[in-house]
C-alpha atoms as a PDB file:
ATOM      1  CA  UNK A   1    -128.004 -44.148  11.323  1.00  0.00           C
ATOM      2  CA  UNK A   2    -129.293 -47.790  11.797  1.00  0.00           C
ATOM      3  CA  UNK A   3    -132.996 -46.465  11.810  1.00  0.00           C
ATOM      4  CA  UNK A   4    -132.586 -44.820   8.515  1.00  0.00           C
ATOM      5  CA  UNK A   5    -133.473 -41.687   9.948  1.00  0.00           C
ATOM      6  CA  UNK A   6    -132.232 -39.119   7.070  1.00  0.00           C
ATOM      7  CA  UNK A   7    -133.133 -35.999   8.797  1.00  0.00           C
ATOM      8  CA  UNK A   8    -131.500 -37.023  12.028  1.00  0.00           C
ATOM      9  CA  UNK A   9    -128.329 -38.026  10.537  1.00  0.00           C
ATOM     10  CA  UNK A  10    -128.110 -35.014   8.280  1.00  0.00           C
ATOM     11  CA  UNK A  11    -128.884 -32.631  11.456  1.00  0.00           C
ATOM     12  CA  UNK A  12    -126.477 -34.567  13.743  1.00  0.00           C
ATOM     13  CA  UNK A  13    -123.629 -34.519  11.219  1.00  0.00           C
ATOM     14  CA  UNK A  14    -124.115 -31.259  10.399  1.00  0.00           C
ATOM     15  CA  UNK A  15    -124.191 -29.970  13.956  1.00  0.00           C
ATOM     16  CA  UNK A  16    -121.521 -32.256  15.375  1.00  0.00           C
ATOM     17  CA  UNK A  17    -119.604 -30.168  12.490  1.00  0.00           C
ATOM     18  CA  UNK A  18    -120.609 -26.687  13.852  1.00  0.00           C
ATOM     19  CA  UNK A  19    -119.674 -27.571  17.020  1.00  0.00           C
ATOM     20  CA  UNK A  20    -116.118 -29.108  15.598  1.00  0.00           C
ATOM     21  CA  UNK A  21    -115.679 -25.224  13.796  1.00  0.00           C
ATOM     22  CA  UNK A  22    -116.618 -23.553  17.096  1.00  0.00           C
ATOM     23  CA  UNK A  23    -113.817 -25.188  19.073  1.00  0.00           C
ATOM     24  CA  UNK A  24    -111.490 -24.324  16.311  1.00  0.00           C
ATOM     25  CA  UNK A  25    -108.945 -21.510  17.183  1.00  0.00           C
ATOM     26  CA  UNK A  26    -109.380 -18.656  15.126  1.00  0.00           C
ATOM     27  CA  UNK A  27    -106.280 -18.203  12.975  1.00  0.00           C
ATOM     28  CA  UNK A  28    -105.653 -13.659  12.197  1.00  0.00           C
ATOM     29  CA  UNK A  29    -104.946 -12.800   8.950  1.00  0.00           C
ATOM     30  CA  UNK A  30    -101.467 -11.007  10.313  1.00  0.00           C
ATOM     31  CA  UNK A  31    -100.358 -14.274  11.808  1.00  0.00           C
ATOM     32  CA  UNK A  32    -100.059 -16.009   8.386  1.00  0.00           C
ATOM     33  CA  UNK A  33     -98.333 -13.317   6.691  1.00  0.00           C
ATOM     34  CA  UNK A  34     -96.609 -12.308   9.492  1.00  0.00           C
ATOM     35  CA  UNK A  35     -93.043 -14.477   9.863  1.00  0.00           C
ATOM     36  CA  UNK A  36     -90.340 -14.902   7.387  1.00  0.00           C
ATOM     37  CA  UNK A  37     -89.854 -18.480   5.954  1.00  0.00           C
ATOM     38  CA  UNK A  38     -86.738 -18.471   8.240  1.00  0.00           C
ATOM     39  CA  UNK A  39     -88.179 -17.760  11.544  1.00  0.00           C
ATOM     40  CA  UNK A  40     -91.398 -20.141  10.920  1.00  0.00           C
ATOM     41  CA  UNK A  41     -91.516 -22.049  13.848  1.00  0.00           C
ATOM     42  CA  UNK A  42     -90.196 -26.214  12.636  1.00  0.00           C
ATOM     43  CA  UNK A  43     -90.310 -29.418  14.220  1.00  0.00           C
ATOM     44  CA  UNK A  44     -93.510 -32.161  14.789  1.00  0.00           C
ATOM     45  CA  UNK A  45     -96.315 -29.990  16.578  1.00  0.00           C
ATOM     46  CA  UNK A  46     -94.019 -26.479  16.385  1.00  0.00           C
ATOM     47  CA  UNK A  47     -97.562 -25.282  14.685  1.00  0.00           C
ATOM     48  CA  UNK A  48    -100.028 -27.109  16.944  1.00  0.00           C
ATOM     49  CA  UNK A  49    -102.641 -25.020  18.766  1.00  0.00           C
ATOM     50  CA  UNK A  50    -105.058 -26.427  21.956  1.00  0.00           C
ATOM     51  CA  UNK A  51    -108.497 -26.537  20.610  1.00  0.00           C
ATOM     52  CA  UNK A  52    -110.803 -24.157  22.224  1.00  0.00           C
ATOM     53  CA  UNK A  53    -113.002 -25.770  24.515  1.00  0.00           C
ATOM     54  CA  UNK A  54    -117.023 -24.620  24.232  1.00  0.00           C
ATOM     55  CA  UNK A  55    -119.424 -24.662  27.833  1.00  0.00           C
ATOM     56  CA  UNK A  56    -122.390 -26.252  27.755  1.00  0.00           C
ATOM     57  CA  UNK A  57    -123.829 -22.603  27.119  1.00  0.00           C
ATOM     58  CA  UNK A  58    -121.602 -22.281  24.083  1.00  0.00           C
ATOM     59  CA  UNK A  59    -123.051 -25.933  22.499  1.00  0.00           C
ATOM     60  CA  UNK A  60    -126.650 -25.310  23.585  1.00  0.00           C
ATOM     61  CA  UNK A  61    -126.173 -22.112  21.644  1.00  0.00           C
ATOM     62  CA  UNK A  62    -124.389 -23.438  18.427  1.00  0.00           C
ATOM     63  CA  UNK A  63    -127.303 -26.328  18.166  1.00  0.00           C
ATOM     64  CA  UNK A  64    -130.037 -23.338  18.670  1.00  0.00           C
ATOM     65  CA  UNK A  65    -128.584 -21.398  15.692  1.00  0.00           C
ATOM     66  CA  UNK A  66    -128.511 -24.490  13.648  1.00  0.00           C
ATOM     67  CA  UNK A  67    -132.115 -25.371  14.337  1.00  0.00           C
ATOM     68  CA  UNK A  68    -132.888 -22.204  13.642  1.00  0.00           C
ATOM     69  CA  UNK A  69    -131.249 -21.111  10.963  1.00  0.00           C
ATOM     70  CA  UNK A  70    -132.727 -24.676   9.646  1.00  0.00           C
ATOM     71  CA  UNK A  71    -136.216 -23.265  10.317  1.00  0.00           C
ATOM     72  CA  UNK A  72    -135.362 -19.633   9.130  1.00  0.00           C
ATOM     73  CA  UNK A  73    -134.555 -21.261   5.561  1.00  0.00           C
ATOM     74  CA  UNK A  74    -137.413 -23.648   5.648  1.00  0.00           C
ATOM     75  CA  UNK A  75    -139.482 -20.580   6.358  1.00  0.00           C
ATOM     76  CA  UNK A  76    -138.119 -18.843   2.900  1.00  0.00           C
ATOM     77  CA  UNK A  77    -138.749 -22.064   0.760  1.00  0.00           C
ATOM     78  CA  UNK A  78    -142.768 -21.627  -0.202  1.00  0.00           C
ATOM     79  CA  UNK A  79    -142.911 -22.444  -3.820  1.00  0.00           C
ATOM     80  CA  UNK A  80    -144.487 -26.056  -3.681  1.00  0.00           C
ATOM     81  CA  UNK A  81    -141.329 -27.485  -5.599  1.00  0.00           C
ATOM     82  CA  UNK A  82    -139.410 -26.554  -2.595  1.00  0.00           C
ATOM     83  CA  UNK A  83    -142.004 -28.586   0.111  1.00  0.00           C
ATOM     84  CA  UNK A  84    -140.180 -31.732   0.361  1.00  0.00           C
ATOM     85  CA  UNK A  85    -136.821 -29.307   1.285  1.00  0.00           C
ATOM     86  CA  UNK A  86    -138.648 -27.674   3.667  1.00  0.00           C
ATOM     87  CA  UNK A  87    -140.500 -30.412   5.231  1.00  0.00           C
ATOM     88  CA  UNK A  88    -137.260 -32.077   5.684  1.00  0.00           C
ATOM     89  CA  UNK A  89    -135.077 -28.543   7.561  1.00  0.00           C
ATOM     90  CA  UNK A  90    -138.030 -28.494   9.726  1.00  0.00           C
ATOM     91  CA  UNK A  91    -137.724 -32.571  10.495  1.00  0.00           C
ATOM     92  CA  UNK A  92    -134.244 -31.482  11.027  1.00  0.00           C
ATOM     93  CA  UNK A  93    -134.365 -28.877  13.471  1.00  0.00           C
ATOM     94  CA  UNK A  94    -137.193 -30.830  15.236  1.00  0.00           C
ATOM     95  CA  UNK A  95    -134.582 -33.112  16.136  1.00  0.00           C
ATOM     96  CA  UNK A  96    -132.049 -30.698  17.264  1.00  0.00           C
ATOM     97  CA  UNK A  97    -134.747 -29.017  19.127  1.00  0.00           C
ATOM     98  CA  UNK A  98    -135.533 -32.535  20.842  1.00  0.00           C
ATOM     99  CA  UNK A  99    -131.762 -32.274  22.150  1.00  0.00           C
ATOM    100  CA  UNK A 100    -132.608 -29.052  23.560  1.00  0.00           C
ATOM    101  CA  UNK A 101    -135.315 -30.047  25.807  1.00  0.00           C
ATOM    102  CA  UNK A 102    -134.491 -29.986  29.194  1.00  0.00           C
ATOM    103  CA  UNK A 103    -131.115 -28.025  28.725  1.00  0.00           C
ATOM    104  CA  UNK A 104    -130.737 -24.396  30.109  1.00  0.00           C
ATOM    105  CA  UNK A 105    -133.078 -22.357  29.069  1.00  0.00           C
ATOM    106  CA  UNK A 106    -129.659 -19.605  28.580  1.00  0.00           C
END
Protein backbone atom coordinates (compact mmCIF):
# COMPACT_ATOMS: atom_id res chain seq x y z
CA UNK A 1 0.00 0.00 0.00
CA UNK A 2 2.91 2.45 0.83
CA UNK A 3 4.48 1.76 -2.71
CA UNK A 4 1.37 2.76 -4.45
CA UNK A 5 1.21 -0.43 -6.02
CA UNK A 6 -2.62 -0.46 -7.36
CA UNK A 7 -2.58 -3.84 -8.81
CA UNK A 8 -1.06 -5.41 -5.75
CA UNK A 9 -3.38 -3.92 -3.38
CA UNK A 10 -6.43 -4.61 -5.49
CA UNK A 11 -5.21 -8.44 -5.92
CA UNK A 12 -4.27 -8.77 -2.20
CA UNK A 13 -7.57 -7.32 -0.98
CA UNK A 14 -9.43 -9.11 -3.18
CA UNK A 15 -7.84 -12.46 -2.41
CA UNK A 16 -7.42 -11.96 1.32
CA UNK A 17 -11.41 -11.69 0.73
CA UNK A 18 -11.72 -15.08 -1.11
CA UNK A 19 -9.89 -16.65 1.30
CA UNK A 20 -12.13 -14.85 4.26
CA UNK A 21 -15.47 -16.50 2.11
CA UNK A 22 -13.71 -19.88 1.92
CA UNK A 23 -13.35 -20.25 5.68
CA UNK A 24 -16.90 -19.20 6.03
CA UNK A 25 -19.32 -22.05 7.11
CA UNK A 26 -21.77 -22.71 4.63
CA UNK A 27 -25.19 -21.83 6.03
CA UNK A 28 -28.35 -24.68 4.13
CA UNK A 29 -31.21 -23.17 3.00
CA UNK A 30 -33.38 -25.68 5.48
CA UNK A 31 -31.47 -24.39 8.46
CA UNK A 32 -32.89 -20.83 8.12
CA UNK A 33 -36.33 -21.79 7.58
CA UNK A 34 -36.15 -24.56 9.61
CA UNK A 35 -36.98 -23.51 13.58
CA UNK A 36 -39.92 -21.74 14.93
CA UNK A 37 -39.29 -18.19 16.38
CA UNK A 38 -39.77 -20.00 19.76
CA UNK A 39 -37.22 -22.64 19.62
CA UNK A 40 -34.46 -20.22 17.90
CA UNK A 41 -31.61 -20.79 19.85
CA UNK A 42 -31.05 -17.03 22.32
CA UNK A 43 -28.39 -15.75 24.33
CA UNK A 44 -24.72 -13.88 23.28
CA UNK A 45 -23.02 -16.45 20.77
CA UNK A 46 -26.30 -19.07 20.91
CA UNK A 47 -25.82 -18.51 16.87
CA UNK A 48 -22.01 -18.51 16.65
CA UNK A 49 -20.37 -21.06 14.36
CA UNK A 50 -16.23 -22.00 14.36
CA UNK A 51 -14.93 -20.73 11.14
CA UNK A 52 -13.75 -23.38 8.87
CA UNK A 53 -10.19 -23.58 8.78
CA UNK A 54 -8.52 -23.90 4.95
CA UNK A 55 -4.83 -26.12 4.50
CA UNK A 56 -2.29 -24.67 2.85
CA UNK A 57 -3.66 -26.79 -0.22
CA UNK A 58 -7.04 -25.15 0.18
CA UNK A 59 -5.29 -21.29 0.07
CA UNK A 60 -2.77 -22.19 -2.64
CA UNK A 61 -5.87 -23.25 -4.50
CA UNK A 62 -8.26 -20.25 -3.77
CA UNK A 63 -5.20 -17.72 -4.86
CA UNK A 64 -4.76 -20.03 -8.20
CA UNK A 65 -8.45 -19.55 -9.12
CA UNK A 66 -8.19 -15.91 -8.47
CA UNK A 67 -5.15 -15.45 -10.65
CA UNK A 68 -6.71 -17.23 -12.99
CA UNK A 69 -9.91 -16.35 -13.27
CA UNK A 70 -8.03 -12.73 -13.33
CA UNK A 71 -6.22 -13.94 -16.48
CA UNK A 72 -9.31 -15.86 -17.94
CA UNK A 73 -11.17 -12.31 -17.99
CA UNK A 74 -8.19 -10.40 -19.13
CA UNK A 75 -8.05 -12.96 -21.89
CA UNK A 76 -11.89 -12.00 -22.99
CA UNK A 77 -11.20 -8.14 -22.87
CA UNK A 78 -9.59 -7.49 -26.64
CA UNK A 79 -11.32 -4.43 -27.83
CA UNK A 80 -8.46 -1.75 -27.38
CA UNK A 81 -10.83 0.34 -24.98
CA UNK A 82 -10.60 -2.53 -22.68
CA UNK A 83 -6.34 -2.67 -22.73
CA UNK A 84 -5.70 -0.68 -19.74
CA UNK A 85 -8.38 -3.35 -17.81
CA UNK A 86 -6.63 -6.01 -19.06
CA UNK A 87 -3.17 -4.92 -18.65
CA UNK A 88 -4.00 -4.27 -15.13
CA UNK A 89 -5.94 -8.30 -14.26
CA UNK A 90 -2.85 -9.57 -15.76
CA UNK A 91 -0.50 -7.13 -13.35
CA UNK A 92 -2.82 -8.56 -10.87
CA UNK A 93 -2.56 -12.12 -11.18
CA UNK A 94 1.23 -11.66 -11.82
CA UNK A 95 1.36 -10.80 -8.34
CA UNK A 96 -0.69 -13.54 -6.99
CA UNK A 97 1.24 -15.81 -9.15
CA UNK A 98 4.55 -14.34 -7.48
CA UNK A 99 2.95 -15.72 -4.08
CA UNK A 100 2.70 -18.96 -5.66
CA UNK A 101 6.22 -19.54 -6.45
CA UNK A 102 7.78 -21.94 -4.47
CA UNK A 103 4.47 -23.33 -2.88
CA UNK A 104 3.26 -26.95 -3.68
CA UNK A 105 3.00 -27.55 -6.89
CA UNK A 106 -0.75 -29.51 -5.64
Amino acid sequence: MRARDKAAVSALRTTLAALDNAEAVPVHEAELRGLALEQSPVGAGATEAARRELSKHGVVAVVRAEAAERLEVAARLTSPAHADRAALLRAEAAVLLRFLDGSDPA
